[in-house]
N, C-alpha and C. Protein backbone atom coordinates (compact mmCIF):
# COMPACT_ATOMS: atom_id res chain seq x y z
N UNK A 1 1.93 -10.59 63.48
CA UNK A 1 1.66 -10.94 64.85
C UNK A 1 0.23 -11.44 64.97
N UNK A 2 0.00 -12.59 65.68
CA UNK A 2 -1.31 -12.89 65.93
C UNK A 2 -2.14 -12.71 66.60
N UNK A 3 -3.04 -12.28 66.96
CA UNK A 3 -4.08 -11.76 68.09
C UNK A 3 -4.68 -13.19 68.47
N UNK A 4 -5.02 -13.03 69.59
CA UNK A 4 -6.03 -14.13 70.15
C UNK A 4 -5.07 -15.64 70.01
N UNK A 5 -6.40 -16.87 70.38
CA UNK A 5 -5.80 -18.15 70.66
C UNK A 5 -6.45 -18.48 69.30
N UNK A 6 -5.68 -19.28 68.49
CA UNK A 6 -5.88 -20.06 67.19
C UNK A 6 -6.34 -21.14 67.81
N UNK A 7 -7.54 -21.87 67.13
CA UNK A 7 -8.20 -23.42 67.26
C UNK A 7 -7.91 -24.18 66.40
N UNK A 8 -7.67 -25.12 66.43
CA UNK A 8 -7.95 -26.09 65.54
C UNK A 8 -8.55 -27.36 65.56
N UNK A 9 -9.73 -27.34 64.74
CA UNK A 9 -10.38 -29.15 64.97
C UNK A 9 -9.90 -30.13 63.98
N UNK A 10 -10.12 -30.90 64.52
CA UNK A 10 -10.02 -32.61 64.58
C UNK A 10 -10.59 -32.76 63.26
N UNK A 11 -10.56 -33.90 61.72
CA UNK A 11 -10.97 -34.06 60.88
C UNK A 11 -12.49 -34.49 61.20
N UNK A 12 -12.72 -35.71 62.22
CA UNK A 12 -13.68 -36.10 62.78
C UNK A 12 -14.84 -35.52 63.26
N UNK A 13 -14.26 -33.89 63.70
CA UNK A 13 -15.52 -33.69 64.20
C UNK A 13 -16.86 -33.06 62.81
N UNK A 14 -17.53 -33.33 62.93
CA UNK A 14 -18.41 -33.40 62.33
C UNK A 14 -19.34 -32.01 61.91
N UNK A 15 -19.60 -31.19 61.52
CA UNK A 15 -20.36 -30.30 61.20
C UNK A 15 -21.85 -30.44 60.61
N UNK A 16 -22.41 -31.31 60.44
CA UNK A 16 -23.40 -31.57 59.77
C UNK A 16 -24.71 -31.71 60.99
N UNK A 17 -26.11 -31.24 60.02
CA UNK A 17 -26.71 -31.38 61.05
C UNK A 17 -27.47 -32.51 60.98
N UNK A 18 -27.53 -33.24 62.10
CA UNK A 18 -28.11 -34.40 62.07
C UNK A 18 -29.65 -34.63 62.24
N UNK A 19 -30.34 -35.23 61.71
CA UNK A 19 -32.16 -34.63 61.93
C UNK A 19 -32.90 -36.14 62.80
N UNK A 20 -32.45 -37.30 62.20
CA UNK A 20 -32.84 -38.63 62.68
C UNK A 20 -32.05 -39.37 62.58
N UNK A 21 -31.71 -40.13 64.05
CA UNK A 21 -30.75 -41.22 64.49
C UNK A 21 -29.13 -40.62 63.46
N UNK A 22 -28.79 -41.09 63.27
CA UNK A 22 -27.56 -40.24 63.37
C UNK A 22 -27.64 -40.23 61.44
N UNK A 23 -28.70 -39.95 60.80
CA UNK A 23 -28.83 -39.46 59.59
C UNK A 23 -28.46 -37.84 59.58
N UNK A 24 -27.86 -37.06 58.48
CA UNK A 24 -27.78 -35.82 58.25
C UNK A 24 -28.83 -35.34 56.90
N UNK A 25 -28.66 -34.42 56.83
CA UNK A 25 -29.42 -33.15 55.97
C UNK A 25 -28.70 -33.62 54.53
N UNK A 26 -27.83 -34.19 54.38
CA UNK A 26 -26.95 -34.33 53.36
C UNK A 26 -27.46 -36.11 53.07
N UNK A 27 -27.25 -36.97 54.06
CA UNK A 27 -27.52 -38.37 53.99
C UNK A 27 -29.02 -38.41 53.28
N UNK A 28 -29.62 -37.30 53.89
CA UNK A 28 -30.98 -37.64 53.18
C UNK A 28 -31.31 -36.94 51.50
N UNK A 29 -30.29 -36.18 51.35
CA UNK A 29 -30.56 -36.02 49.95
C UNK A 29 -29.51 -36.32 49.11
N UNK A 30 -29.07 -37.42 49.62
CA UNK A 30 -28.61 -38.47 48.92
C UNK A 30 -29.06 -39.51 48.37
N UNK A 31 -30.01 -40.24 49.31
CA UNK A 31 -30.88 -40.91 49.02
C UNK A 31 -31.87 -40.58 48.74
N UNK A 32 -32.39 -39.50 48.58
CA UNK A 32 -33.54 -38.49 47.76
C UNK A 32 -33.03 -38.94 46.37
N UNK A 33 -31.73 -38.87 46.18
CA UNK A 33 -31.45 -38.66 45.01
C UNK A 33 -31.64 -39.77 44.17
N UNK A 34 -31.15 -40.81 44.95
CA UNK A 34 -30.94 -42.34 44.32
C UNK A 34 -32.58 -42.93 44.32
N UNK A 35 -33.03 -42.41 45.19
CA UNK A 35 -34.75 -42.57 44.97
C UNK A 35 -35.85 -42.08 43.88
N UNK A 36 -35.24 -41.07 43.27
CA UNK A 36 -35.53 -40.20 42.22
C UNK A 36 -34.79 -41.04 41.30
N UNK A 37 -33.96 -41.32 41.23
CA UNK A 37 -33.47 -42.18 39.72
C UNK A 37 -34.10 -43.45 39.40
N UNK A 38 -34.07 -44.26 40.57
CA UNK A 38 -35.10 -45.23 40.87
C UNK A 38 -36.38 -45.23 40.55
N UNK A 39 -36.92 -43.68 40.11
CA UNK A 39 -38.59 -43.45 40.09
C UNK A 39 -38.48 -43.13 38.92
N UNK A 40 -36.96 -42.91 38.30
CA UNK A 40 -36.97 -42.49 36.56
C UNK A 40 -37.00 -43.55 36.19
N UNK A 41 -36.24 -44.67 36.65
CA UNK A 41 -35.85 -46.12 35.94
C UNK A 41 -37.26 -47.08 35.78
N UNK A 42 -38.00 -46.40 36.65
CA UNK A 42 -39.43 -47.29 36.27
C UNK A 42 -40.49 -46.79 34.92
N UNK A 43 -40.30 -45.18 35.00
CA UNK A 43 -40.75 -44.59 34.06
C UNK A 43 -40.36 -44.68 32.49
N UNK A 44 -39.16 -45.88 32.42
CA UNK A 44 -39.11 -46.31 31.27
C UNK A 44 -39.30 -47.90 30.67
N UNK A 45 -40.26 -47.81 29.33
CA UNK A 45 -40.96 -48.30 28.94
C UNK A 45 -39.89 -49.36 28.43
N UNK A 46 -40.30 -50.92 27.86
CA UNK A 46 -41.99 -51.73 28.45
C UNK A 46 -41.97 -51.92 29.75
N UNK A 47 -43.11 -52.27 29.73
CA UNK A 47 -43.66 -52.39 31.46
C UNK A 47 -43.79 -53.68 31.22
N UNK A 48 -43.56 -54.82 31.25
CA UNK A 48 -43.66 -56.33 30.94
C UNK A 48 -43.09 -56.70 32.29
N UNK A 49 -44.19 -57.65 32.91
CA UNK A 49 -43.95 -58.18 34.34
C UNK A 49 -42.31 -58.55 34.33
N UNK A 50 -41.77 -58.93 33.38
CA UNK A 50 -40.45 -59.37 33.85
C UNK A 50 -39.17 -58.41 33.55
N UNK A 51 -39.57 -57.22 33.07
CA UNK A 51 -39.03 -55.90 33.27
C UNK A 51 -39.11 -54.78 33.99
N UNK A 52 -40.34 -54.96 34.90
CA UNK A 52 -40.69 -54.31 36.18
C UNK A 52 -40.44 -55.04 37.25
N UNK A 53 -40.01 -56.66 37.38
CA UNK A 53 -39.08 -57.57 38.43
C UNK A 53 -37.75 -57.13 38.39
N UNK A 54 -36.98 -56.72 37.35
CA UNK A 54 -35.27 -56.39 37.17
C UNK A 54 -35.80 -54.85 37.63
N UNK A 55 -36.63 -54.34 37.45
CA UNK A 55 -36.62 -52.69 37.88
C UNK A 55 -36.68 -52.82 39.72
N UNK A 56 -37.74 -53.19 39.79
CA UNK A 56 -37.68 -53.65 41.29
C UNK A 56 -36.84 -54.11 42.07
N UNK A 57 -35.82 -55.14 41.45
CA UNK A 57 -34.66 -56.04 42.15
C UNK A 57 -33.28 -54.69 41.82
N UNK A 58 -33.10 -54.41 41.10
CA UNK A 58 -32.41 -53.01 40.58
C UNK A 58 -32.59 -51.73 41.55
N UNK A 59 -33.51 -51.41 41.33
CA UNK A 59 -33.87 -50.48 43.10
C UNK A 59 -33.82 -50.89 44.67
N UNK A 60 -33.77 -52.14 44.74
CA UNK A 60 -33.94 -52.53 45.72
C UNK A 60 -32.00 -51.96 46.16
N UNK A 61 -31.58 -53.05 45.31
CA UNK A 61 -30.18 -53.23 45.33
C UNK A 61 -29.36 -52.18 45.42
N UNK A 62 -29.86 -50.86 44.83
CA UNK A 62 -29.25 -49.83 44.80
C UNK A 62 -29.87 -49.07 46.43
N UNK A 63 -30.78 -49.10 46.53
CA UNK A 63 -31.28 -48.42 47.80
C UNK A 63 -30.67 -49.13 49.11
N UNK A 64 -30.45 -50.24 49.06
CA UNK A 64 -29.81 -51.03 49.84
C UNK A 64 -28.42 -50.93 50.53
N UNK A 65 -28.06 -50.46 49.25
CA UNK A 65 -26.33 -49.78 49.13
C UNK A 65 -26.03 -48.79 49.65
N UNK A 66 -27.23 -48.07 49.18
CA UNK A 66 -27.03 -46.21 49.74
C UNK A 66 -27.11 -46.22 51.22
N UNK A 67 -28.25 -46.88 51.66
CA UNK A 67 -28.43 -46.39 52.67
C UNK A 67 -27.41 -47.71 53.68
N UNK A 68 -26.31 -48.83 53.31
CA UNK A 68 -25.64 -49.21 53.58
C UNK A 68 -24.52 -48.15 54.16
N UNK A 69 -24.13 -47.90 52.81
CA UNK A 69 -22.76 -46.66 53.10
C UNK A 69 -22.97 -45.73 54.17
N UNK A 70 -24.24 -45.10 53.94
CA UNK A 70 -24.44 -43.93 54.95
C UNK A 70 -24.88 -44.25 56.41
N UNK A 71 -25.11 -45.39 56.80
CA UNK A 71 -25.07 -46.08 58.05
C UNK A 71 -23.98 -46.65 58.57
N UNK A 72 -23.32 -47.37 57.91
CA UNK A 72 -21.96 -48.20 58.28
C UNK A 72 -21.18 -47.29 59.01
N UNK A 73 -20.42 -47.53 60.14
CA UNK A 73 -19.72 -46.61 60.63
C UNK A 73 -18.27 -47.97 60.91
N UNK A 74 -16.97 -47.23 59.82
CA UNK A 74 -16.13 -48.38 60.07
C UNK A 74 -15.35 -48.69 61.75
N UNK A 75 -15.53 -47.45 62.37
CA UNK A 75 -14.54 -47.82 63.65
C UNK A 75 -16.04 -47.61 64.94
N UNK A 76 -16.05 -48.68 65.25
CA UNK A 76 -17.78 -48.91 66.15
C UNK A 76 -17.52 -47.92 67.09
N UNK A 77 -16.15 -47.64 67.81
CA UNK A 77 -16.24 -46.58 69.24
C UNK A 77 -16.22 -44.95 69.06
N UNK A 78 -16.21 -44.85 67.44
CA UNK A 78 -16.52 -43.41 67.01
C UNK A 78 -17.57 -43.49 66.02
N UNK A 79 -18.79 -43.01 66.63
CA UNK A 79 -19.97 -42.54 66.00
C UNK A 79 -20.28 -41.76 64.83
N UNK A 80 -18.78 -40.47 64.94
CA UNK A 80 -18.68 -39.49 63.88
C UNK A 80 -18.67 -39.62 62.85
N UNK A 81 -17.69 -41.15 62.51
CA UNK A 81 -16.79 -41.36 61.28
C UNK A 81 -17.83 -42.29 60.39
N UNK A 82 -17.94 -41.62 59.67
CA UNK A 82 -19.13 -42.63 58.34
C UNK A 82 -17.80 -43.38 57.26
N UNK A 83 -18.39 -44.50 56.72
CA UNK A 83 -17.51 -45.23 55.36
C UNK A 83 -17.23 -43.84 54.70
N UNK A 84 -17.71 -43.46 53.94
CA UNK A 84 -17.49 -42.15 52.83
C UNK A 84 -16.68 -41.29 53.30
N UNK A 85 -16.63 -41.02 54.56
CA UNK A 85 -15.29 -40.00 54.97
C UNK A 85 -14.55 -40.72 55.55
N UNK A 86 -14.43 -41.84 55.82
CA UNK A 86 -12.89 -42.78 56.04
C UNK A 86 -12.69 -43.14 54.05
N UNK A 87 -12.97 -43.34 53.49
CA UNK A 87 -12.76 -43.86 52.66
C UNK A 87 -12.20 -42.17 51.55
N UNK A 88 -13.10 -41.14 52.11
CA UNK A 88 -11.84 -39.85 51.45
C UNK A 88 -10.43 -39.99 52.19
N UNK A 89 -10.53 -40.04 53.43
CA UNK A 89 -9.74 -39.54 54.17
C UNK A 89 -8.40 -40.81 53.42
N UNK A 90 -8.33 -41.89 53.09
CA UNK A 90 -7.87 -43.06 52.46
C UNK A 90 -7.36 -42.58 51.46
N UNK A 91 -8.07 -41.94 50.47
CA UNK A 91 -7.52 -41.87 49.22
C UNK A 91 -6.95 -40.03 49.27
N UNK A 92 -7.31 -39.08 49.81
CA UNK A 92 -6.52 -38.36 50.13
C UNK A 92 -4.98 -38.73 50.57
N UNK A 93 -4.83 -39.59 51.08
CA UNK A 93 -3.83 -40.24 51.76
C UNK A 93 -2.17 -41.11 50.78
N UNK A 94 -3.06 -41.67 50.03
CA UNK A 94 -2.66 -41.99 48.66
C UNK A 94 -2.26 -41.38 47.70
N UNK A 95 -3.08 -39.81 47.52
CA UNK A 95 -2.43 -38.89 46.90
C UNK A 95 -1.65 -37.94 47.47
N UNK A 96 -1.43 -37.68 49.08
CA UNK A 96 -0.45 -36.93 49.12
C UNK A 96 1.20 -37.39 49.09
N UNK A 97 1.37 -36.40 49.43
CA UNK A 97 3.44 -36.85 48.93
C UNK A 97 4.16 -37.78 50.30
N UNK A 98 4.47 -38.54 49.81
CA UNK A 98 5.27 -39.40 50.88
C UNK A 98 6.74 -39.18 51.20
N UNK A 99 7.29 -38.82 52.43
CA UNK A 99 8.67 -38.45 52.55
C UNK A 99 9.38 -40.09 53.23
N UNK A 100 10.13 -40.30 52.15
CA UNK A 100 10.91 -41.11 52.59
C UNK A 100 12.23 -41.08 53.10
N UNK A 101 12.66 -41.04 54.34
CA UNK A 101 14.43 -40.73 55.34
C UNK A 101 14.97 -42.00 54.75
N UNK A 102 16.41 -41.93 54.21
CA UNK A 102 17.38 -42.70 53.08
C UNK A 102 18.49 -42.33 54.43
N UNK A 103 19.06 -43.68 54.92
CA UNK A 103 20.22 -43.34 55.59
C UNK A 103 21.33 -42.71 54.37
N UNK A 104 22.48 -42.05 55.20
CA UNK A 104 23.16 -41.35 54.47
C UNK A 104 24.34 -42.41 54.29
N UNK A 105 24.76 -42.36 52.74
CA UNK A 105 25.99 -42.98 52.32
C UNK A 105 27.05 -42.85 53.19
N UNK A 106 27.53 -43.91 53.06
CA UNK A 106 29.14 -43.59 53.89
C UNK A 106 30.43 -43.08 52.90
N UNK A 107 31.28 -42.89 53.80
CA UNK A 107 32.69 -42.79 52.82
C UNK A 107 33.37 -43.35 53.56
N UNK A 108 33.97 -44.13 53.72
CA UNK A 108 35.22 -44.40 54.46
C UNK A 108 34.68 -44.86 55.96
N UNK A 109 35.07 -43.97 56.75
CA UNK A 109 35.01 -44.34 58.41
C UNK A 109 33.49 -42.95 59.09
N UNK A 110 33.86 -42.35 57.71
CA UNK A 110 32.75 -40.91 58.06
C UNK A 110 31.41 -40.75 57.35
N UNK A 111 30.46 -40.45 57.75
CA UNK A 111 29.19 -40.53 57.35
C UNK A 111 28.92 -39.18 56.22
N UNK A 112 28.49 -39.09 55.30
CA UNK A 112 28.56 -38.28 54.44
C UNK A 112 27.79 -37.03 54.87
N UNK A 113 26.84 -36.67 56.05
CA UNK A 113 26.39 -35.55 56.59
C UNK A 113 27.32 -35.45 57.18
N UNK A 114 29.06 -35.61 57.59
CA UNK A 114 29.36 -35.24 58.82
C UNK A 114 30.56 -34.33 57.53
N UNK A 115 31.46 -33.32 58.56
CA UNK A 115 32.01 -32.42 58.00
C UNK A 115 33.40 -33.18 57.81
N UNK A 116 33.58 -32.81 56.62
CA UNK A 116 35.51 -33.19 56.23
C UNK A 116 36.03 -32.16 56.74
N UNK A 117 37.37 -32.32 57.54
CA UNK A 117 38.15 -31.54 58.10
C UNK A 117 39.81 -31.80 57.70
């Protein structure tokens, strides 16, 4: 027996806390992260002007991206929904089981769910 009223939310709503413009606690150490790899990728040697231009154009490109994804919001009249969780919510989708309804064979004049008498 159940006590009380059961809730249930919406995939959408959001739990995260948001700190600036609609960045989260998570968005930013994400790109902490990709910023830190970016600061490893320079730290390797030679340093030859035209290997610190591909390091530069290489970070750029990648920082560009990150903070692409985590801004983009695919449906403009919901704020909540970021690319990265439409794009789970997608492939979750893909892997669950699909039920497909098969009309039922016939026999004769009678439909094969119906009872022989």
């Amino acid at each position: 027996m159940k006590k009380g009223k059961e809730f249930t939310f919406p995939e959408n709503v959001d739990k995260d806390f948001g700190i600036w413009k609609d960045y989260t606690i998570k968005d930013f150490t994400i790109a902490g992260i990709v910023f830190l790899a970016c600061l490893a990728l320079f730290a390797i040697p030679p340093y030859t002007i035209v290997l610190i231009l591909a390091k530069v154009a290489i970070t750029l490109l990648a920082m560009t991206t990150v903070m692409a994804i985590l801004t983009i919001r695919p449906i403009q009249d919901r704020k909540n929904i970021k690319v990265r969780d439409n794009l789970n919510l997608k492939r979750r989708y893909k892997q669950s089981q699909k039920l497909y309804f098969l009309e039922p064979k016939k026999r004769g004049d009678q439909h094969a769910d119906d009872e022989v008498k």
